[in-house]
PDB file of N, CA and C in Angstrom:
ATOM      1  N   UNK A   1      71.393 106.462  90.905  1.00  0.00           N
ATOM      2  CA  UNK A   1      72.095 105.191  90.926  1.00  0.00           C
ATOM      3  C   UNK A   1      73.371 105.334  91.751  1.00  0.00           C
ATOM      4  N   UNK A   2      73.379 104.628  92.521  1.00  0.00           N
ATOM      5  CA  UNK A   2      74.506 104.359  94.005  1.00  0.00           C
ATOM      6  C   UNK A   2      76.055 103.539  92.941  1.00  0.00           C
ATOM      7  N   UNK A   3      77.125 103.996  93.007  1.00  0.00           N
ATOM      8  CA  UNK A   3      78.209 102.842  92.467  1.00  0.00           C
ATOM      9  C   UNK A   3      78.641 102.535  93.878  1.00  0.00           C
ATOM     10  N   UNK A   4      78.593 101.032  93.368  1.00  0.00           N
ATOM     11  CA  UNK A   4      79.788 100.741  94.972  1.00  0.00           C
ATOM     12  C   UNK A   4      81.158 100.622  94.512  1.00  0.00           C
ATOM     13  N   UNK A   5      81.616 101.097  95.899  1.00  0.00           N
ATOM     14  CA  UNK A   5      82.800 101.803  96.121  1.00  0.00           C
ATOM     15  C   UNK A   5      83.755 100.414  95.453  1.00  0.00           C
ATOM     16  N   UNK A   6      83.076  99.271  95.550  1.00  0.00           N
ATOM     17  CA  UNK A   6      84.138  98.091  95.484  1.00  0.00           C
ATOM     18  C   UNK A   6      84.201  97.869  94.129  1.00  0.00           C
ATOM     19  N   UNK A   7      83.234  98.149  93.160  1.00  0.00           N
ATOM     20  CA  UNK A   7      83.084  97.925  91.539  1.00  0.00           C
ATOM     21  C   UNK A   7      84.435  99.023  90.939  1.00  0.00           C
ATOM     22  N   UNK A   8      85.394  97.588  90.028  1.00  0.00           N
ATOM     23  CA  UNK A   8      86.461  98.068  89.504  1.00  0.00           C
ATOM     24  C   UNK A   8      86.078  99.183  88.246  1.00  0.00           C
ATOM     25  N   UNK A   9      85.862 100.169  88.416  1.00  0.00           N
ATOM     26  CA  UNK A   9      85.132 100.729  87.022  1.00  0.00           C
ATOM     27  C   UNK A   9      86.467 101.889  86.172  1.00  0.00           C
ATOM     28  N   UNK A  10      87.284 101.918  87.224  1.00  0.00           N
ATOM     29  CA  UNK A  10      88.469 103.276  86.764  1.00  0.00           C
ATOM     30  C   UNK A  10      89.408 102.557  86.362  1.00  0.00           C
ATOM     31  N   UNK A  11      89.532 102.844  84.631  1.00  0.00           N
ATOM     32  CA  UNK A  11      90.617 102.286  83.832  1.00  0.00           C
ATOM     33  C   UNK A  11      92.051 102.934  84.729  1.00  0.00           C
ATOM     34  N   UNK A  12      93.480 102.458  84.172  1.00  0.00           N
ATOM     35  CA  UNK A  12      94.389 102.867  85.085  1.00  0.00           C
ATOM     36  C   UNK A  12      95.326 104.505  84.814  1.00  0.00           C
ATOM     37  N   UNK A  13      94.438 104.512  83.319  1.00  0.00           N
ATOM     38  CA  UNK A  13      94.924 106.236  83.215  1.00  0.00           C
ATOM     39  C   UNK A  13      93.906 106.591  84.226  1.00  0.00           C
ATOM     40  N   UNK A  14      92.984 106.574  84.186  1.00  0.00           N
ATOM     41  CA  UNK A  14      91.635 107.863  85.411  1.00  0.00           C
ATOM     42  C   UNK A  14      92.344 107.518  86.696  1.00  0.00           C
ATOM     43  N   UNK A  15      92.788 106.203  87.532  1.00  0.00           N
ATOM     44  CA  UNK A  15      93.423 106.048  88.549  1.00  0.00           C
ATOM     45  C   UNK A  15      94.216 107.043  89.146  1.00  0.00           C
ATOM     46  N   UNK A  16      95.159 106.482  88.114  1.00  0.00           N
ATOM     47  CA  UNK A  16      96.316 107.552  88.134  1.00  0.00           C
ATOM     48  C   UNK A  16      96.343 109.157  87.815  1.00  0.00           C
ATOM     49  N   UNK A  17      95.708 109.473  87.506  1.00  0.00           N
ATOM     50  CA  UNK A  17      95.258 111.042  87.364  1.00  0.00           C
ATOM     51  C   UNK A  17      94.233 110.840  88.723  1.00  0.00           C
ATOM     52  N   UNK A  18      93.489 110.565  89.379  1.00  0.00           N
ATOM     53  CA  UNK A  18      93.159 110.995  90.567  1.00  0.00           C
ATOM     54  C   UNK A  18      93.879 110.705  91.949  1.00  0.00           C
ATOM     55  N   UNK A  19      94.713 109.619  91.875  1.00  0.00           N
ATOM     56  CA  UNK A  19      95.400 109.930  93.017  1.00  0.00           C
ATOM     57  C   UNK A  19      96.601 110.716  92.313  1.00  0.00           C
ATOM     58  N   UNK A  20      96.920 111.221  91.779  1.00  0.00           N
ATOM     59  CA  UNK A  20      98.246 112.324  91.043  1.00  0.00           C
ATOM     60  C   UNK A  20      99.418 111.045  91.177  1.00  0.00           C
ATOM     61  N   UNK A  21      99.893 109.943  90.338  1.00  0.00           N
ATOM     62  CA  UNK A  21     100.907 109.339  90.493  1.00  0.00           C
ATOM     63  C   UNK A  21     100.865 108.964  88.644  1.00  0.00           C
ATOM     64  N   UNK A  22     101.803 108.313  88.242  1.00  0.00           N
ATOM     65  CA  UNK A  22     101.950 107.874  87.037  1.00  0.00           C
ATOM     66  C   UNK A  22     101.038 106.293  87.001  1.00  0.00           C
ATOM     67  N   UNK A  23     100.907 105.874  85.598  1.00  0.00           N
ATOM     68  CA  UNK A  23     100.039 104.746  85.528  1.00  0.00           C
ATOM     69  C   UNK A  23     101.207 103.475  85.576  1.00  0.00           C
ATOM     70  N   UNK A  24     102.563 103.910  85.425  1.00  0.00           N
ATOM     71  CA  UNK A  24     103.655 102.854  85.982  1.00  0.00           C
ATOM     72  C   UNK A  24     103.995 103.074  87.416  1.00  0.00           C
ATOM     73  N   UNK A  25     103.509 103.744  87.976  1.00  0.00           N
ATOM     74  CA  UNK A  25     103.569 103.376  89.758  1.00  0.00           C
ATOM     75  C   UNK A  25     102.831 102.547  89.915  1.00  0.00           C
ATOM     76  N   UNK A  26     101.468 102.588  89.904  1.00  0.00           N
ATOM     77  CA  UNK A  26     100.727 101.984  89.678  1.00  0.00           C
ATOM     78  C   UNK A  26     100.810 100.230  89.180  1.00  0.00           C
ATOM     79  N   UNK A  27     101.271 100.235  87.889  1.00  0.00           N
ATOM     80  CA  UNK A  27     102.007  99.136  87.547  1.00  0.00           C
ATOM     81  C   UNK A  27     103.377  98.290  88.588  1.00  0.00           C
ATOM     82  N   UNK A  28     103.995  99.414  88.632  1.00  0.00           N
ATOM     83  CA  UNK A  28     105.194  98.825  89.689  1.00  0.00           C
ATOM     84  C   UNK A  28     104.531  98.580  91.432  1.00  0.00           C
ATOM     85  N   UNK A  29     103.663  99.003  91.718  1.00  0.00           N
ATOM     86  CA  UNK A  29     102.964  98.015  92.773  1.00  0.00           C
ATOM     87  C   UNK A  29     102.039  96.967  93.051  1.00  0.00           C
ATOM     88  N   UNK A  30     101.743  97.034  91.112  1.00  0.00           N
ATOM     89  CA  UNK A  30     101.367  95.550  91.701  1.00  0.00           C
ATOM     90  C   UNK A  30     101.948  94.716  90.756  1.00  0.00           C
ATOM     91  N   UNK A  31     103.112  94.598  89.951  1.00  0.00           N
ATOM     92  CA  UNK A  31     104.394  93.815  90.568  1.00  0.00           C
ATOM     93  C   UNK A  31     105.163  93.712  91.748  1.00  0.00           C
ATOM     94  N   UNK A  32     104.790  94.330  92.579  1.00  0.00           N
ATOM     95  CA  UNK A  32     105.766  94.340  93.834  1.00  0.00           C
ATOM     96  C   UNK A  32     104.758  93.740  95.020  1.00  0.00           C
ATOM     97  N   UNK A  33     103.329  93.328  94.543  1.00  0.00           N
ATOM     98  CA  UNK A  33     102.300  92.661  95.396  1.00  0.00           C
ATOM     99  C   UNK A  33     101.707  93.858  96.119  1.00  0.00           C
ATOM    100  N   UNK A  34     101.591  95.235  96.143  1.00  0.00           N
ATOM    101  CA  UNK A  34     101.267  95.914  96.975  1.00  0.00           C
ATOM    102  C   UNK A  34      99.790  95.729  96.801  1.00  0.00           C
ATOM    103  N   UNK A  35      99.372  96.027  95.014  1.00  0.00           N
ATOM    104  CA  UNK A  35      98.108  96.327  95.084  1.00  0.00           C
ATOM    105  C   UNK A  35      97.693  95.133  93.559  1.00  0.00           C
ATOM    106  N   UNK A  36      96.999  94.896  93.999  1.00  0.00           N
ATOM    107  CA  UNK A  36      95.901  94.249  92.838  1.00  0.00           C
ATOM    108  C   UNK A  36      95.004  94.449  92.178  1.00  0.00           C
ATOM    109  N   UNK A  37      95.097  94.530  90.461  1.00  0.00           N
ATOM    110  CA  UNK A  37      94.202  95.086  89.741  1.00  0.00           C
ATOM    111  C   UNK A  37      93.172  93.985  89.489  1.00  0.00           C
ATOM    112  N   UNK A  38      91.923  94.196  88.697  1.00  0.00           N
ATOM    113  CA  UNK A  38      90.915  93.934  88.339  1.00  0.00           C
ATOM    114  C   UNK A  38      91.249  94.071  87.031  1.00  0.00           C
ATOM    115  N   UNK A  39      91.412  93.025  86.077  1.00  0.00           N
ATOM    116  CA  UNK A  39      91.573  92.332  84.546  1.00  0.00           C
ATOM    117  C   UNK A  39      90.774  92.469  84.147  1.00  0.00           C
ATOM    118  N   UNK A  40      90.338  93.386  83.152  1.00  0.00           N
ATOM    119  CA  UNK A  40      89.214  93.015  81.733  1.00  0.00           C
ATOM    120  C   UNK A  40      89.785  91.836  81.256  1.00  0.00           C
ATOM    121  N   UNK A  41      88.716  91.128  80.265  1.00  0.00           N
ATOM    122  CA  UNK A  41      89.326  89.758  79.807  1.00  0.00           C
ATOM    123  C   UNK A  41      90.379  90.652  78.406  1.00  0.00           C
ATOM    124  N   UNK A  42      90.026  91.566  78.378  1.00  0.00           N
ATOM    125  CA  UNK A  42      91.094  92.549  77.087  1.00  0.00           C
ATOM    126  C   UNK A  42      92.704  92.407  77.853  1.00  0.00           C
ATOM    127  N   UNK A  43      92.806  92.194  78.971  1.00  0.00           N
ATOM    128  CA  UNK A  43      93.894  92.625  79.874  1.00  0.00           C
ATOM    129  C   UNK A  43      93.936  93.982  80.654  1.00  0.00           C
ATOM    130  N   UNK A  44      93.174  94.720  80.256  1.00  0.00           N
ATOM    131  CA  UNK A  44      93.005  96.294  80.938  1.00  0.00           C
ATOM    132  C   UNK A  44      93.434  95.957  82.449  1.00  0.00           C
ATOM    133  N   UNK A  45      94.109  96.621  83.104  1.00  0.00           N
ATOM    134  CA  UNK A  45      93.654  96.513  84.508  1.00  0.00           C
ATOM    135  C   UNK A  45      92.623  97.930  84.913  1.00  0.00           C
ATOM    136  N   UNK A  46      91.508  97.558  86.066  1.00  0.00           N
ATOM    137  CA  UNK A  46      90.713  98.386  86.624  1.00  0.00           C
ATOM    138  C   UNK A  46      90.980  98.369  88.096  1.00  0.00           C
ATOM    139  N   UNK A  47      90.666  99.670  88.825  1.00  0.00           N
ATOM    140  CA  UNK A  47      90.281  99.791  90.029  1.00  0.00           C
ATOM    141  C   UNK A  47      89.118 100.377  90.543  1.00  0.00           C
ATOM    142  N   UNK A  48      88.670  99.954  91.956  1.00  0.00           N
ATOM    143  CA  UNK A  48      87.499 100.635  92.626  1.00  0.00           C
ATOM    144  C   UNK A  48      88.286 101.820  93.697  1.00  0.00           C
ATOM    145  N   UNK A  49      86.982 102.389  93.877  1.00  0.00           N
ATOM    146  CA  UNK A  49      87.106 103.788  94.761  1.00  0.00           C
ATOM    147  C   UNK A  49      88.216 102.638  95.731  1.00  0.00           C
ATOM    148  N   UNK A  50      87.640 101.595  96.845  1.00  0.00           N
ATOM    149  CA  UNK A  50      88.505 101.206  97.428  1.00  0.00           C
ATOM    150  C   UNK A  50      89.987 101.089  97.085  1.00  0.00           C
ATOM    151  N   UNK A  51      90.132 100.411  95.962  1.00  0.00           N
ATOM    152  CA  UNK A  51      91.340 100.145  95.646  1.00  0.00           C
ATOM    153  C   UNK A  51      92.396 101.686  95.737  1.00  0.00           C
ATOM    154  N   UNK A  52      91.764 102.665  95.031  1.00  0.00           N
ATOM    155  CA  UNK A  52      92.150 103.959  95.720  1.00  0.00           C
ATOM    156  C   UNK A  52      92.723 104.108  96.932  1.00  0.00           C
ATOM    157  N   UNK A  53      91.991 104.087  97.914  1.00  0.00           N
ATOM    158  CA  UNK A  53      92.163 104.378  99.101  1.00  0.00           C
ATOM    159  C   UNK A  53      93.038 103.762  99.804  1.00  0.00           C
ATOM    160  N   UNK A  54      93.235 102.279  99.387  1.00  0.00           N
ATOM    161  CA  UNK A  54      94.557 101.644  99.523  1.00  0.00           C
ATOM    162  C   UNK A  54      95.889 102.034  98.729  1.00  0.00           C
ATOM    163  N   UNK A  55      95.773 102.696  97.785  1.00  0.00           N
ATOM    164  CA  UNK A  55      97.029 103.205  97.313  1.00  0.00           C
ATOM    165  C   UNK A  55      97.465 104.718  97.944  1.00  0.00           C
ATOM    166  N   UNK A  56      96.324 105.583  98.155  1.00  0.00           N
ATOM    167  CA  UNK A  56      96.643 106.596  98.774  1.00  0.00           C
ATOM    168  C   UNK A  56      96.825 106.395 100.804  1.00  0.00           C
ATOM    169  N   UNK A  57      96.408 105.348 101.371  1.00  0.00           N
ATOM    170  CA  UNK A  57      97.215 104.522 102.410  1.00  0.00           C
ATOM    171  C   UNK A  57      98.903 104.300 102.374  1.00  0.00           C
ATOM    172  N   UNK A  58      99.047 103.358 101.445  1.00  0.00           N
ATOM    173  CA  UNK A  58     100.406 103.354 100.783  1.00  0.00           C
ATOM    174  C   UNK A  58     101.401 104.580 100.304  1.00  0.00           C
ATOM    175  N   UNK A  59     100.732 105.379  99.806  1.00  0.00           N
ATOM    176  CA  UNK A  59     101.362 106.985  99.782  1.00  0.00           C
ATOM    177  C   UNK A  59     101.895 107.846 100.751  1.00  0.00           C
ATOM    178  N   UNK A  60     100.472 107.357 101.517  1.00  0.00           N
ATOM    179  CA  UNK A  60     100.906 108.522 102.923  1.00  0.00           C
ATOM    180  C   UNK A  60     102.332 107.312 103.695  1.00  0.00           C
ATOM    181  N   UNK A  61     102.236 106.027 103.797  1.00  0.00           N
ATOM    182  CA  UNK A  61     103.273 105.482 104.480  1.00  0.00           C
ATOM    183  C   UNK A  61     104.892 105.815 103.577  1.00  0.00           C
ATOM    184  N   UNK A  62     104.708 106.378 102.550  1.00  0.00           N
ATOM    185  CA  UNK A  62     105.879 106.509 101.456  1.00  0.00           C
ATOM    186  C   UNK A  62     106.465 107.843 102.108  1.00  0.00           C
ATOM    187  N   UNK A  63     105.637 108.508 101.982  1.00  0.00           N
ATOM    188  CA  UNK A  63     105.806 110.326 101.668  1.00  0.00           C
ATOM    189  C   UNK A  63     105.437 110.579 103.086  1.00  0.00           C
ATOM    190  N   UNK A  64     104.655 110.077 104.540  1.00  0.00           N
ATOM    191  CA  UNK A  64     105.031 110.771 105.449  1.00  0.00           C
ATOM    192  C   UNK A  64     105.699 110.280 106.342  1.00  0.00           C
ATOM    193  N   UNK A  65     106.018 109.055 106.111  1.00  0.00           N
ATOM    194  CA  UNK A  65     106.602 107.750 107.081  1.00  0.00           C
ATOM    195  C   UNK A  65     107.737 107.620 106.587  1.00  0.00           C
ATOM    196  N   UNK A  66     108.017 108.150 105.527  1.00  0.00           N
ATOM    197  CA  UNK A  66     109.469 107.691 104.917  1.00  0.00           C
ATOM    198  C   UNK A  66     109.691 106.230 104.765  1.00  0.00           C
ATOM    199  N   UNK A  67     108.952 105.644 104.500  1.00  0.00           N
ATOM    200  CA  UNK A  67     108.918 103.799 103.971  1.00  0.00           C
ATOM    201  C   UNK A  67     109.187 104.021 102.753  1.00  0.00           C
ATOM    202  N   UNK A  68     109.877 103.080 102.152  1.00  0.00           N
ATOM    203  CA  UNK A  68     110.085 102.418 100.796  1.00  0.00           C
ATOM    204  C   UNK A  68     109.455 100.693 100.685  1.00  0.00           C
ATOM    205  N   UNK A  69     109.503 100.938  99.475  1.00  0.00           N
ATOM    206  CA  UNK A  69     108.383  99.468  99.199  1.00  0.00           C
ATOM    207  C   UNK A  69     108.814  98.173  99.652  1.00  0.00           C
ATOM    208  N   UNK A  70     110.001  98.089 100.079  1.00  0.00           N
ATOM    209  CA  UNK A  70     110.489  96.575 101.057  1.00  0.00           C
ATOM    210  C   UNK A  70     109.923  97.027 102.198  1.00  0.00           C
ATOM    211  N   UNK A  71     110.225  98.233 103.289  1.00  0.00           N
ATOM    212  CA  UNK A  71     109.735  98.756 104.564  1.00  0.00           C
ATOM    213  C   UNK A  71     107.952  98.461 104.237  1.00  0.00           C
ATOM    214  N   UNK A  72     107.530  98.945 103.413  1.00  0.00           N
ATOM    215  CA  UNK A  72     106.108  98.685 103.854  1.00  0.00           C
ATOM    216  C   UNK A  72     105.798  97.149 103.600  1.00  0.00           C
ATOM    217  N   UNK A  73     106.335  96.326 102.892  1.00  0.00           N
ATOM    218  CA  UNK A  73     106.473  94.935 103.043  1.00  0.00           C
ATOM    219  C   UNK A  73     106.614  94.659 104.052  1.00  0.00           C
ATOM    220  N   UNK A  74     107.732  94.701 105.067  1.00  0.00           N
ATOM    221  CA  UNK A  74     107.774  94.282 106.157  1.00  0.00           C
ATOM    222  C   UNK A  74     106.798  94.649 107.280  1.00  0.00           C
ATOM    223  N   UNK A  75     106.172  96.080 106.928  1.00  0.00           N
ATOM    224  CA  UNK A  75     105.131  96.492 107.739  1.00  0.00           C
ATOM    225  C   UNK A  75     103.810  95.307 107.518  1.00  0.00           C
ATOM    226  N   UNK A  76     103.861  95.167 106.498  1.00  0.00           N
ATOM    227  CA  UNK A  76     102.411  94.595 106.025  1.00  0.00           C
ATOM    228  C   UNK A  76     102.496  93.187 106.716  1.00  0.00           C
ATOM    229  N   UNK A  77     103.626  92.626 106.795  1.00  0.00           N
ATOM    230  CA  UNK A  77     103.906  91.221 107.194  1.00  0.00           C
ATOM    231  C   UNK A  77     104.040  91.608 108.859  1.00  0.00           C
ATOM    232  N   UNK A  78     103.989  92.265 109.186  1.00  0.00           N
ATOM    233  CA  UNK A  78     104.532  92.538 110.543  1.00  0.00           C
ATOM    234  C   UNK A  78     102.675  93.170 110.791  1.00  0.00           C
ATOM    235  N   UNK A  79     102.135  93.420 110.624  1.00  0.00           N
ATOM    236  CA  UNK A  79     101.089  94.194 111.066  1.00  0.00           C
ATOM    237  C   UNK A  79      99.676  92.868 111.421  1.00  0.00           C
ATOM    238  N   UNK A  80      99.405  93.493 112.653  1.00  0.00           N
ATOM    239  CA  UNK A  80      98.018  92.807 113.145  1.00  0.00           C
ATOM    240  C   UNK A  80      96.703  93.516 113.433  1.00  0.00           C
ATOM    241  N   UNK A  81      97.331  94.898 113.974  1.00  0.00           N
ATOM    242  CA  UNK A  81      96.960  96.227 114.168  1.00  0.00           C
ATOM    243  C   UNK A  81      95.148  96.293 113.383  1.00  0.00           C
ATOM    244  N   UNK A  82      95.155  95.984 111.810  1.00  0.00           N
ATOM    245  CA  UNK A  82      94.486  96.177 110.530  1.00  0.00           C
ATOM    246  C   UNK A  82      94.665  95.633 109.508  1.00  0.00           C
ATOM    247  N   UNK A  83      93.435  95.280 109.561  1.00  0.00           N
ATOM    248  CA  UNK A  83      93.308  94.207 107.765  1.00  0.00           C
ATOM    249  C   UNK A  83      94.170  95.081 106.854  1.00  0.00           C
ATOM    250  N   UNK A  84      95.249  95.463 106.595  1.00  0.00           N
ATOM    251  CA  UNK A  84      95.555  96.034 105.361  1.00  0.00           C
ATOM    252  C   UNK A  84      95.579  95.442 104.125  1.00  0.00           C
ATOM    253  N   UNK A  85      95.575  94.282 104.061  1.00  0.00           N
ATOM    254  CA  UNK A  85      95.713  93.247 102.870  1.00  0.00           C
ATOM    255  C   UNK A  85      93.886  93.826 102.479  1.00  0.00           C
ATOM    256  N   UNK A  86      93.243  93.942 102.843  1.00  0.00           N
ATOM    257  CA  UNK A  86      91.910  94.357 102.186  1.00  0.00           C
ATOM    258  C   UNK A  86      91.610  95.856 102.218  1.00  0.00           C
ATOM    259  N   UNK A  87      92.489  96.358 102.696  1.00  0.00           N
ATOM    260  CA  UNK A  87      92.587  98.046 102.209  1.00  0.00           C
ATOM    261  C   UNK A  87      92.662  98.468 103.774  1.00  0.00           C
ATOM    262  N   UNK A  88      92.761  99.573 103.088  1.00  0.00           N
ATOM    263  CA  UNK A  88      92.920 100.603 104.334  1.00  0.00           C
ATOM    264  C   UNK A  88      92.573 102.202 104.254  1.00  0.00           C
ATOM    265  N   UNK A  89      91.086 101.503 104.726  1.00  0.00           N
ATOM    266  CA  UNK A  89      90.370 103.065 104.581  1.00  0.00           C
ATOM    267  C   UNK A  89      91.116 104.279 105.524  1.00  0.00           C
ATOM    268  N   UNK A  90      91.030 105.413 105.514  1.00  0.00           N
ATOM    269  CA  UNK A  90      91.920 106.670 106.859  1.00  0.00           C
ATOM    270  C   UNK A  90      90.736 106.644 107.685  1.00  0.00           C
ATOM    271  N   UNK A  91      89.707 106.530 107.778  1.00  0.00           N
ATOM    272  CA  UNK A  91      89.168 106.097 109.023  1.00  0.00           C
ATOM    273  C   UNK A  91      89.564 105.117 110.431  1.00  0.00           C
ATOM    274  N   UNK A  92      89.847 103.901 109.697  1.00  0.00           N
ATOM    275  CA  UNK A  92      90.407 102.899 110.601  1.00  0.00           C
ATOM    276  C   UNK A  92      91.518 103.406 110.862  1.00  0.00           C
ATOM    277  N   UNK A  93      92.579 104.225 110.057  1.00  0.00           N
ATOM    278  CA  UNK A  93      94.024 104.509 110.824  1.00  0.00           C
ATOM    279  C   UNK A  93      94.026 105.659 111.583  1.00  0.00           C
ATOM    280  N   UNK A  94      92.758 106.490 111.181  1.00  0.00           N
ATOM    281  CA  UNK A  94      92.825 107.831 112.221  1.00  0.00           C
ATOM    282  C   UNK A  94      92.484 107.462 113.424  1.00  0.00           C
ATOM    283  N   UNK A  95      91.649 106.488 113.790  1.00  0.00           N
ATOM    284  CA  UNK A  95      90.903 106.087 114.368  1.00  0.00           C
ATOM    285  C   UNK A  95      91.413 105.266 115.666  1.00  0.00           C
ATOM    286  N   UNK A  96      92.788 104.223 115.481  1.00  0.00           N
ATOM    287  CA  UNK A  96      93.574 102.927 115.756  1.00  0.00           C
ATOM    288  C   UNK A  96      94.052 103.771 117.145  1.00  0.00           C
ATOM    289  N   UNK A  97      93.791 103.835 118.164  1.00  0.00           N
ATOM    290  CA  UNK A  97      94.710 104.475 119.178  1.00  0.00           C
ATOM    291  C   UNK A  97      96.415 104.013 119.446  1.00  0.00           C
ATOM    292  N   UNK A  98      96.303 103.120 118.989  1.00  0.00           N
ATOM    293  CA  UNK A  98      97.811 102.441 119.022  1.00  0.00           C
ATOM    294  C   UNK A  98      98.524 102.591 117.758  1.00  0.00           C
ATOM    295  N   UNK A  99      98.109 103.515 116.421  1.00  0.00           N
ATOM    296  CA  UNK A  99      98.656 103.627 115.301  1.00  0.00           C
ATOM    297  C   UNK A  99     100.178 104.367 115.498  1.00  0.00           C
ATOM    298  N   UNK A 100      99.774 105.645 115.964  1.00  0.00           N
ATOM    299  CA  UNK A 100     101.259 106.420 116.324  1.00  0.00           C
ATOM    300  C   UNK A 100     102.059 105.323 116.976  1.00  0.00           C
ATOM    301  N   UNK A 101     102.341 104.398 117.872  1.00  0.00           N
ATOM    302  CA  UNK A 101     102.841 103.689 118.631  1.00  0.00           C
ATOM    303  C   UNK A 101     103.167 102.654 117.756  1.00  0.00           C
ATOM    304  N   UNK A 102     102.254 101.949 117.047  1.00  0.00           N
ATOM    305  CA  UNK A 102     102.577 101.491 116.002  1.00  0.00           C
ATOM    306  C   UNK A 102     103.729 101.464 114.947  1.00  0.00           C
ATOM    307  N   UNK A 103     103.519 102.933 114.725  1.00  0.00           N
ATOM    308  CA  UNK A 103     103.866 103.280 113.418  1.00  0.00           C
ATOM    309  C   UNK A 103     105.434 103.539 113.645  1.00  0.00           C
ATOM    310  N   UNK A 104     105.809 103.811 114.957  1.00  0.00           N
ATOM    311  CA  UNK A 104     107.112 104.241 115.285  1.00  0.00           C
ATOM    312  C   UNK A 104     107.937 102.894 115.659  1.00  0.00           C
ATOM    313  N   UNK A 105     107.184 102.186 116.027  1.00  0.00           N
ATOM    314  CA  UNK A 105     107.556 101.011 116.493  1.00  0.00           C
ATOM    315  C   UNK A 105     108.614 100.319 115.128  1.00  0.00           C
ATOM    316  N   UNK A 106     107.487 100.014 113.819  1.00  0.00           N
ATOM    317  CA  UNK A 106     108.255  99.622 112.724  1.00  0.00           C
ATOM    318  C   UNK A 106     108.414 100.153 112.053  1.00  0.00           C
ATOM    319  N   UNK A 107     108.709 101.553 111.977  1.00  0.00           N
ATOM    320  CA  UNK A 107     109.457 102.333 111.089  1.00  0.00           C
ATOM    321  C   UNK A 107     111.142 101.404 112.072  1.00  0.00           C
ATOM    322  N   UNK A 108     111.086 101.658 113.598  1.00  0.00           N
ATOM    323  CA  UNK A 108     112.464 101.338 113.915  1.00  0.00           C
ATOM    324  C   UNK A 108     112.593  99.945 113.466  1.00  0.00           C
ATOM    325  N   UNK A 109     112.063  98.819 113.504  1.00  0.00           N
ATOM    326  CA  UNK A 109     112.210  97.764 112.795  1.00  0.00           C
ATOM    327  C   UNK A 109     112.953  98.012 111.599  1.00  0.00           C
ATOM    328  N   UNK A 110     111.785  98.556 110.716  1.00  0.00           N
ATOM    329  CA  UNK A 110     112.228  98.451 109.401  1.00  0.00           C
ATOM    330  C   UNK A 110     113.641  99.214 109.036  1.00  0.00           C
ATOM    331  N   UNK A 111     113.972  99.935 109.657  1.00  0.00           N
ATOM    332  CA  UNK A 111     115.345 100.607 109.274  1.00  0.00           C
ATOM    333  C   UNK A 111     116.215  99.957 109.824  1.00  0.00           C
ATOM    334  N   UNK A 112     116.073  98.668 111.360  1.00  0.00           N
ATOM    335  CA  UNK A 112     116.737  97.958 111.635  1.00  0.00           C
ATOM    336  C   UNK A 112     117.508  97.106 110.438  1.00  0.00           C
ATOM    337  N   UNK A 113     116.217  96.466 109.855  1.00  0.00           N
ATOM    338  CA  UNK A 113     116.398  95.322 108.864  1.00  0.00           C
ATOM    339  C   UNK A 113     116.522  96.071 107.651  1.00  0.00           C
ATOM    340  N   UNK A 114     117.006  97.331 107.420  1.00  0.00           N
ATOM    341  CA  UNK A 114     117.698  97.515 106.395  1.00  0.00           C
ATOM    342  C   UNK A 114     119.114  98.344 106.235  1.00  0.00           C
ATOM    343  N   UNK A 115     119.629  98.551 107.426  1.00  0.00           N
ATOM    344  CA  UNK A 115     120.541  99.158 107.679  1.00  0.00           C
ATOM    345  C   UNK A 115     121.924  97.737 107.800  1.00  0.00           C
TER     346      UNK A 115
END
């Protein structure tokens, strides 16, 4: 039996123990709109493998880009580059020939508009 990658099946403790972050990071991004859970009608929130891969997207822009969660806001609003609003597999960003160029581009933005 195949799971698809898109079926919310990982309560938000298993989440959070596989990408290594707390289950209130987690929480605090999606109050902050980054990421969106999947509601049991209990209230549980769930995620899919995808939803993963969009948070560990978001990680690497934290921890190797040096963004903070307004900077990747503005990235996200600023970006045409890639659907990121529907995830962001590391394929498409390894992949983007204009990502490095990209990526330097609004990092200087973003430290513009917060400096």
């Amino acid at each position: 039996m195949k799971i698809n990658s898109n079926e919310p099946i990982l309560g938000i403790g298993i989440a959070a123990k596989k990408l290594g972050v707390s289950p209130e990071l987690l929480r605090l991004y999606e109050r902050e709109g980054l990421v969106k859970s999947h509601r049991a009608r209990s209230g549980h929130r769930y995620y899919s493998e995808e939803d993963l891969l969009w948070v560990e997207c978001l990680r690497e822009q934290i921890n190797q880009h040096k963004l903070n969660i307004a900077g990747i806001k503005v990235l996200l609003d600023l970006c045409h580059c890639w659907d990121f609003k529907n995830g962001c597999p590391n394929t498409t960003c390894d992949n983007c020939k204009n990502h490095e160029e990209f990526m330097i581009k609004a990092q200087e933005y973003v430290e513009s508009k917060l400096s």
